[in-house]
PDB file of N, CA and C in Angstrom:
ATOM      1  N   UNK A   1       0.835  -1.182   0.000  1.00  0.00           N
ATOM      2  CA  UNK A   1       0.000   0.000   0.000  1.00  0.00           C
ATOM      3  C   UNK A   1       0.874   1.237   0.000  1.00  0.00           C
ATOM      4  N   UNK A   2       0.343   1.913  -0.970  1.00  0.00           N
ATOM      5  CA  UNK A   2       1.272   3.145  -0.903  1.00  0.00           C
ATOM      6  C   UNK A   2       1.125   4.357   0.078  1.00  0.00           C
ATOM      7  N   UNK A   3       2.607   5.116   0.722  1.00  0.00           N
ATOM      8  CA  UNK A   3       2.383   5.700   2.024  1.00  0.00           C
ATOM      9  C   UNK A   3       1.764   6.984   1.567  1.00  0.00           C
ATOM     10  N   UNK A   4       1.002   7.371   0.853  1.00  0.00           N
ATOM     11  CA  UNK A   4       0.230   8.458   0.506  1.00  0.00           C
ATOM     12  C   UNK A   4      -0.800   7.927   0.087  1.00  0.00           C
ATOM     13  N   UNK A   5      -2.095   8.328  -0.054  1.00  0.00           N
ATOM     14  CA  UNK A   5      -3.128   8.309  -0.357  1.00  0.00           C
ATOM     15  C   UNK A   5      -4.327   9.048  -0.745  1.00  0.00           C
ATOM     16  N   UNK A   6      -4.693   9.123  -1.311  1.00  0.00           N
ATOM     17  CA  UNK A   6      -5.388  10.172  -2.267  1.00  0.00           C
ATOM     18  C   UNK A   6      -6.948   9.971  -2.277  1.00  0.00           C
ATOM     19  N   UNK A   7      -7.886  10.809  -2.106  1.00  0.00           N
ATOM     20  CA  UNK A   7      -9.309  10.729  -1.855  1.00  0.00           C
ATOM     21  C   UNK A   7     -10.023  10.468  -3.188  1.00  0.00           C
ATOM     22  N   UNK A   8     -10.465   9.105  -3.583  1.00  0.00           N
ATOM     23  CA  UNK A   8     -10.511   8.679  -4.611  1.00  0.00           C
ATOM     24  C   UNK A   8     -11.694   9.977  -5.635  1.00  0.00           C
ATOM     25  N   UNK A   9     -12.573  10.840  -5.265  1.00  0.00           N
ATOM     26  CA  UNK A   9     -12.841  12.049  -5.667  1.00  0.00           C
ATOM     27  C   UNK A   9     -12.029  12.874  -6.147  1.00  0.00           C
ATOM     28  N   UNK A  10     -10.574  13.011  -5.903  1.00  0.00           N
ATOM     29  CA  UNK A  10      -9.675  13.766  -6.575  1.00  0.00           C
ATOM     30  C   UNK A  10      -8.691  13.156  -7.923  1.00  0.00           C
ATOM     31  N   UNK A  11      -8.842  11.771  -7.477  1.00  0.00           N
ATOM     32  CA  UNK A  11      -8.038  10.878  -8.834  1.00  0.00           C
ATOM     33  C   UNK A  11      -8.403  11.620 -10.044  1.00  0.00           C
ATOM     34  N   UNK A  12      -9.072  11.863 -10.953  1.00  0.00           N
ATOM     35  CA  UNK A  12      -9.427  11.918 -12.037  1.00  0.00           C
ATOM     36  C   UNK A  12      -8.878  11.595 -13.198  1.00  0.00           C
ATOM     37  N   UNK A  13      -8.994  10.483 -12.850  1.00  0.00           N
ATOM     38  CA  UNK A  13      -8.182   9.018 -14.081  1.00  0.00           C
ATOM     39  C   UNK A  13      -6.255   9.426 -13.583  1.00  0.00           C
ATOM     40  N   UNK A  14      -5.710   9.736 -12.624  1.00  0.00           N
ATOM     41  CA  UNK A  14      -4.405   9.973 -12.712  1.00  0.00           C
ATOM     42  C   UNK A  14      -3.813   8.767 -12.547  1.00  0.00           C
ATOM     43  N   UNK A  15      -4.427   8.095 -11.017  1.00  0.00           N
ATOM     44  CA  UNK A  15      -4.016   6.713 -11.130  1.00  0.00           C
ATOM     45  C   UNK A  15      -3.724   5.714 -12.384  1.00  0.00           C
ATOM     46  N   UNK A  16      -4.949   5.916 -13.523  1.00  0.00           N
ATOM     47  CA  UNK A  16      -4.783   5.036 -14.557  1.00  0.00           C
ATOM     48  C   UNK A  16      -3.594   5.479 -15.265  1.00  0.00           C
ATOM     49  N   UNK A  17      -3.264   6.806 -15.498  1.00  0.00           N
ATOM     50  CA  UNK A  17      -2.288   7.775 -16.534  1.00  0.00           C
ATOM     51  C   UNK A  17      -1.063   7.399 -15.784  1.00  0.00           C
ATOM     52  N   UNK A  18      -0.767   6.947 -14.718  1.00  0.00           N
ATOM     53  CA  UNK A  18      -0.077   6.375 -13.814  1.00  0.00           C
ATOM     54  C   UNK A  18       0.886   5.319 -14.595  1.00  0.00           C
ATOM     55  N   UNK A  19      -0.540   4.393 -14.557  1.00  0.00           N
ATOM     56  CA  UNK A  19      -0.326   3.105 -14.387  1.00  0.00           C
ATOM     57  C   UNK A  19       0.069   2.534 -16.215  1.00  0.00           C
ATOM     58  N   UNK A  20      -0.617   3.576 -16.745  1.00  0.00           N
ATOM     59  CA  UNK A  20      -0.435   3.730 -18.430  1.00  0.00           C
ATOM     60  C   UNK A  20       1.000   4.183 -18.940  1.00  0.00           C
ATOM     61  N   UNK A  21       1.242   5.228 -18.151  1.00  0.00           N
ATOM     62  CA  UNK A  21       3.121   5.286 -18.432  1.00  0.00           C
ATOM     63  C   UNK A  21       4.029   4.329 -18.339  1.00  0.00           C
ATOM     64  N   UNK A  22       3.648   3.142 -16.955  1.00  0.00           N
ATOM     65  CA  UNK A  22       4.352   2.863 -16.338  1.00  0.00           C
ATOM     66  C   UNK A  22       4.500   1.387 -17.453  1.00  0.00           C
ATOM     67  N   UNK A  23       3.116   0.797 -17.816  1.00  0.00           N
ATOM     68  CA  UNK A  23       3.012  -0.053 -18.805  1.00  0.00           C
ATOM     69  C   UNK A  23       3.676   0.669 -19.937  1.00  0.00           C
ATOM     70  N   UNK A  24       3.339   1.264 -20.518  1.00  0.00           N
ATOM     71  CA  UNK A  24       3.949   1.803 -22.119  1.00  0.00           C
ATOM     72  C   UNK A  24       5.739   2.230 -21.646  1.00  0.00           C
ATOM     73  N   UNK A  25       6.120   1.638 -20.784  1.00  0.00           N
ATOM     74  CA  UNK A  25       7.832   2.123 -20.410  1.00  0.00           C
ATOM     75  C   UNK A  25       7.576   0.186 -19.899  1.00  0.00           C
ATOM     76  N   UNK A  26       7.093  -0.706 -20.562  1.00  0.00           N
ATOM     77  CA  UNK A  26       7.339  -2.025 -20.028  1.00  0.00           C
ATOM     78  C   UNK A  26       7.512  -2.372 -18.700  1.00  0.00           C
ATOM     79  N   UNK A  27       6.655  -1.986 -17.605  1.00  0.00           N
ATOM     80  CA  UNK A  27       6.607  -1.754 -16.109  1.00  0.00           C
ATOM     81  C   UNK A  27       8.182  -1.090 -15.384  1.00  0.00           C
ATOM     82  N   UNK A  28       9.099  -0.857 -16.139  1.00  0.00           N
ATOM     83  CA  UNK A  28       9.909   0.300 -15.850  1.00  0.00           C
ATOM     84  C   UNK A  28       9.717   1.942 -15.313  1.00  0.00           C
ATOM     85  N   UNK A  29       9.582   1.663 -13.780  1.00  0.00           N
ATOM     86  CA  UNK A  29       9.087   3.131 -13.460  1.00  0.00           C
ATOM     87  C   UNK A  29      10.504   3.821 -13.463  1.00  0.00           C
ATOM     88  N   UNK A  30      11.636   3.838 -13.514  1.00  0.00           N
ATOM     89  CA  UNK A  30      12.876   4.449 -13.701  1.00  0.00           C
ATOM     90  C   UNK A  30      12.630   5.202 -15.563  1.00  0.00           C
ATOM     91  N   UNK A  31      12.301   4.262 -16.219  1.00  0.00           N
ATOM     92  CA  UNK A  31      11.815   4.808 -17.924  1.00  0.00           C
ATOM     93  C   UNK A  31      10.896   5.406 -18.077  1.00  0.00           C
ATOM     94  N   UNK A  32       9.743   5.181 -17.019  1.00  0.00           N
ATOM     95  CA  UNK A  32       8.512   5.798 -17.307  1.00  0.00           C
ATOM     96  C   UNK A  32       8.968   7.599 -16.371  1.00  0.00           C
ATOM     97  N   UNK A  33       9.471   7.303 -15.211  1.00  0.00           N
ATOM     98  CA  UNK A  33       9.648   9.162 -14.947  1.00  0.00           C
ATOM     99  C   UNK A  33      10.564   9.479 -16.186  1.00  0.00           C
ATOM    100  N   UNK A  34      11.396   8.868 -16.885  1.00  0.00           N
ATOM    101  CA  UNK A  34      12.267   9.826 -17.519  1.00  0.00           C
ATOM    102  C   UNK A  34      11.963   9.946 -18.438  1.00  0.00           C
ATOM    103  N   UNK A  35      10.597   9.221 -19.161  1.00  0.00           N
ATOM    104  CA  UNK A  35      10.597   9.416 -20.368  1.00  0.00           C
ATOM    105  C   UNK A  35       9.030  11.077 -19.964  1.00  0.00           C
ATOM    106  N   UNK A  36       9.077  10.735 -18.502  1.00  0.00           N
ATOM    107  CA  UNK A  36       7.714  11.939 -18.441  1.00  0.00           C
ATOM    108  C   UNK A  36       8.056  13.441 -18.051  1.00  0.00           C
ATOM    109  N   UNK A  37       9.941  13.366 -17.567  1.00  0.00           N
ATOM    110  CA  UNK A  37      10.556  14.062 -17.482  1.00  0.00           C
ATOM    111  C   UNK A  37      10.975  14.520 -18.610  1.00  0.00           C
ATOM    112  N   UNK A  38      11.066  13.839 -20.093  1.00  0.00           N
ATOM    113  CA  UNK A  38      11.830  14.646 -21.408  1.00  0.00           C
ATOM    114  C   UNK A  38      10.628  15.486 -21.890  1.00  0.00           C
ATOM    115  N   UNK A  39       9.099  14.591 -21.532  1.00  0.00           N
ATOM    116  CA  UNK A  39       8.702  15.276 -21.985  1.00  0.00           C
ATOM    117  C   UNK A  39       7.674  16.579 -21.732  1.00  0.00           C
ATOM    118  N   UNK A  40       7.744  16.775 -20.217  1.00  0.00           N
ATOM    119  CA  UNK A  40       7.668  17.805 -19.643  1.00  0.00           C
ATOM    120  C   UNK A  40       8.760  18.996 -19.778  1.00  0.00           C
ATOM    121  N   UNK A  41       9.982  18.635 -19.985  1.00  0.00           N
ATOM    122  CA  UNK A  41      10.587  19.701 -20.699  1.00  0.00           C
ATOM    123  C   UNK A  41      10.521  19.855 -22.008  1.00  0.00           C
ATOM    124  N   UNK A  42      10.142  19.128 -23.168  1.00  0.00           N
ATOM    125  CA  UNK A  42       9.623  19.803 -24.584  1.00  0.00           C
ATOM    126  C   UNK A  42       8.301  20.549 -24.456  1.00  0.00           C
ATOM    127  N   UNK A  43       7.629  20.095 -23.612  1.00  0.00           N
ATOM    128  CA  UNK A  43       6.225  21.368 -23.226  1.00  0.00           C
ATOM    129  C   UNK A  43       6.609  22.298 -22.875  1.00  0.00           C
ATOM    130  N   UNK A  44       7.849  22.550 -22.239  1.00  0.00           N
ATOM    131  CA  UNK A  44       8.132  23.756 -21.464  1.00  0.00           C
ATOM    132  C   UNK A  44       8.632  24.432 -22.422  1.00  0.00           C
ATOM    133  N   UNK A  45       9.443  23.665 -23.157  1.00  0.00           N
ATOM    134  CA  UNK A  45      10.392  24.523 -24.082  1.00  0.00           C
ATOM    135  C   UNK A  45       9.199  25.039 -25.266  1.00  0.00           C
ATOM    136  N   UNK A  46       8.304  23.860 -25.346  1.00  0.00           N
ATOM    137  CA  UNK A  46       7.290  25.057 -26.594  1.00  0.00           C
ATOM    138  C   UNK A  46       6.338  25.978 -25.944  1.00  0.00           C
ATOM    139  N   UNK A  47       6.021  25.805 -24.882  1.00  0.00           N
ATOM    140  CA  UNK A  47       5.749  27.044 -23.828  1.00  0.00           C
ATOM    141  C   UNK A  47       6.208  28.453 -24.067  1.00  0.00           C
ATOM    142  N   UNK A  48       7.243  28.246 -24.179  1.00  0.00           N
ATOM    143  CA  UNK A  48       7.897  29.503 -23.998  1.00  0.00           C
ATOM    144  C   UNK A  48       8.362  30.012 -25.469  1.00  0.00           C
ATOM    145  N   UNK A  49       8.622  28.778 -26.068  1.00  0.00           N
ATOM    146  CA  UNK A  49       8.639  29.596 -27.524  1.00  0.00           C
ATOM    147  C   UNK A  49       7.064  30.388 -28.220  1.00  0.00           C
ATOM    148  N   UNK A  50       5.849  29.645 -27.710  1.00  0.00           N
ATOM    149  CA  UNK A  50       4.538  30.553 -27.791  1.00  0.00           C
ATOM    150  C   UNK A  50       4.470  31.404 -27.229  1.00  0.00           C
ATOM    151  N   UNK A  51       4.945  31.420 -25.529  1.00  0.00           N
ATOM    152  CA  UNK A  51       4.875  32.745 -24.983  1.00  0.00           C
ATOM    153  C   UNK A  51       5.452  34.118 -25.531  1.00  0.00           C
ATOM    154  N   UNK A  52       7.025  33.530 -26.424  1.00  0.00           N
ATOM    155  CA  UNK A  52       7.331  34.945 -27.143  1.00  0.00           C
ATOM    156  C   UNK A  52       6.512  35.203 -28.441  1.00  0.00           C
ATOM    157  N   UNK A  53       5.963  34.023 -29.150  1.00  0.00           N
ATOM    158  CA  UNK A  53       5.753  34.680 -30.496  1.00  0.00           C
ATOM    159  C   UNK A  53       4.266  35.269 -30.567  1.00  0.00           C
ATOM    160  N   UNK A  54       3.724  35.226 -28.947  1.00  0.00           N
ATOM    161  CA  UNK A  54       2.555  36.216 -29.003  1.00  0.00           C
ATOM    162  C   UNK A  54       2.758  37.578 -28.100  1.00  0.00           C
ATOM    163  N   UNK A  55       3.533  37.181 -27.239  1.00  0.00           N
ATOM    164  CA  UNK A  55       3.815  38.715 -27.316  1.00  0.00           C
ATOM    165  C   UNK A  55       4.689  39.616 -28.056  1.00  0.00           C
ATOM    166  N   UNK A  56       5.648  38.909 -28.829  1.00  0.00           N
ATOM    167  CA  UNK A  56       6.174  39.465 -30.164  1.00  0.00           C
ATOM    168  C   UNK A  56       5.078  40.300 -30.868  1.00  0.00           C
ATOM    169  N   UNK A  57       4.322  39.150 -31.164  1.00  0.00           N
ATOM    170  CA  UNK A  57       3.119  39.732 -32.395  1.00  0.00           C
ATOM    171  C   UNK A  57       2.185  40.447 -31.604  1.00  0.00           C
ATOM    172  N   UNK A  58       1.562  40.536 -30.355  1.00  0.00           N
ATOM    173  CA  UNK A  58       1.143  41.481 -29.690  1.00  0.00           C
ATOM    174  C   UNK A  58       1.628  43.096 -29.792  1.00  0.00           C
ATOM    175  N   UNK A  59       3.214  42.977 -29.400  1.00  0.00           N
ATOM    176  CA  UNK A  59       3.323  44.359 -29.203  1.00  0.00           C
ATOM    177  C   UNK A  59       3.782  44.899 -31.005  1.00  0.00           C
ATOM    178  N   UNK A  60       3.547  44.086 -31.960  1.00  0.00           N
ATOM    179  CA  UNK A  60       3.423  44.705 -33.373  1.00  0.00           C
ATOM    180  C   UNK A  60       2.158  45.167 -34.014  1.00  0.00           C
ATOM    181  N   UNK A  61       1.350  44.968 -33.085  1.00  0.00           N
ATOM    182  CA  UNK A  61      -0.601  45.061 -32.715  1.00  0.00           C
ATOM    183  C   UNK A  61      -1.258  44.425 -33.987  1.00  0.00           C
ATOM    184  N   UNK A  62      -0.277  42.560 -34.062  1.00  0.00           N
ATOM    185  CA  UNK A  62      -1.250  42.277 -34.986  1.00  0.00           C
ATOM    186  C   UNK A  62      -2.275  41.424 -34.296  1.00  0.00           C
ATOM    187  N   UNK A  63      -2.226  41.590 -32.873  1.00  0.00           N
ATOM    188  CA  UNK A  63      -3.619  41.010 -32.066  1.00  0.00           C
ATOM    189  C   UNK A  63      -4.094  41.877 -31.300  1.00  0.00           C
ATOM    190  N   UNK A  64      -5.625  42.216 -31.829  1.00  0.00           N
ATOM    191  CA  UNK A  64      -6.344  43.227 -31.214  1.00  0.00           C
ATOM    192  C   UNK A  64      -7.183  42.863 -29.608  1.00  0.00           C
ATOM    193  N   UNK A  65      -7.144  43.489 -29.559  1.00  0.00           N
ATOM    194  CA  UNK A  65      -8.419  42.923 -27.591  1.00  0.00           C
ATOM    195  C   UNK A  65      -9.647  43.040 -27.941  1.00  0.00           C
ATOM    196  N   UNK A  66     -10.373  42.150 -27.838  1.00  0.00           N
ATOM    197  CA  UNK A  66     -12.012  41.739 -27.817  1.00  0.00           C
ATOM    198  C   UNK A  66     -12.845  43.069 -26.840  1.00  0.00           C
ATOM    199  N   UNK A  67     -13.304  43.975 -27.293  1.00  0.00           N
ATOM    200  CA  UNK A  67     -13.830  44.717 -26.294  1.00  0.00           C
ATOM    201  C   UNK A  67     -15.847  44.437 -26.318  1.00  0.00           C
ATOM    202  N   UNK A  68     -15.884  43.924 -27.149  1.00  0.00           N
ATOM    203  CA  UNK A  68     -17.036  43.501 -27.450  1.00  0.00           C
ATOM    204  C   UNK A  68     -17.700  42.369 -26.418  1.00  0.00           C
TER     205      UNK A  68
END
């Protein structure tokens, strides 16, 4: 039993997304964090490449504000 526990109302399928990494890394949880670690940093890294190319294009005012 694991020493944390979680109020099954808050799971919202994480356990399964869990248990789905851990299978698709061949029950390797050492492969499954690292492969959830590479790819939490390519989100980050395209994160931030969107974060500049809208405020790039923001402050060239080719995005207007909804005042409507």
């Amino acid at each position: 039993m694991s020493s944390v526990s979680e109020p099954k109302e808050q799971d919202n399928g994480l356990n399964a997304a869990v248990e789905q990494a851990i299978s698709v890394c061949g029950g390797d949880m050492r492969a499954a964090i690292r492969a959830l670690i590479v790819a939490n940093n390519f989100l980050e890294s395209e994160n931030s490449e969107l974060k500049k190319a809208v405020s790039h294009a923001y402050t060239r005012g080719r995005f207007r504000t909804h005042t409507g």
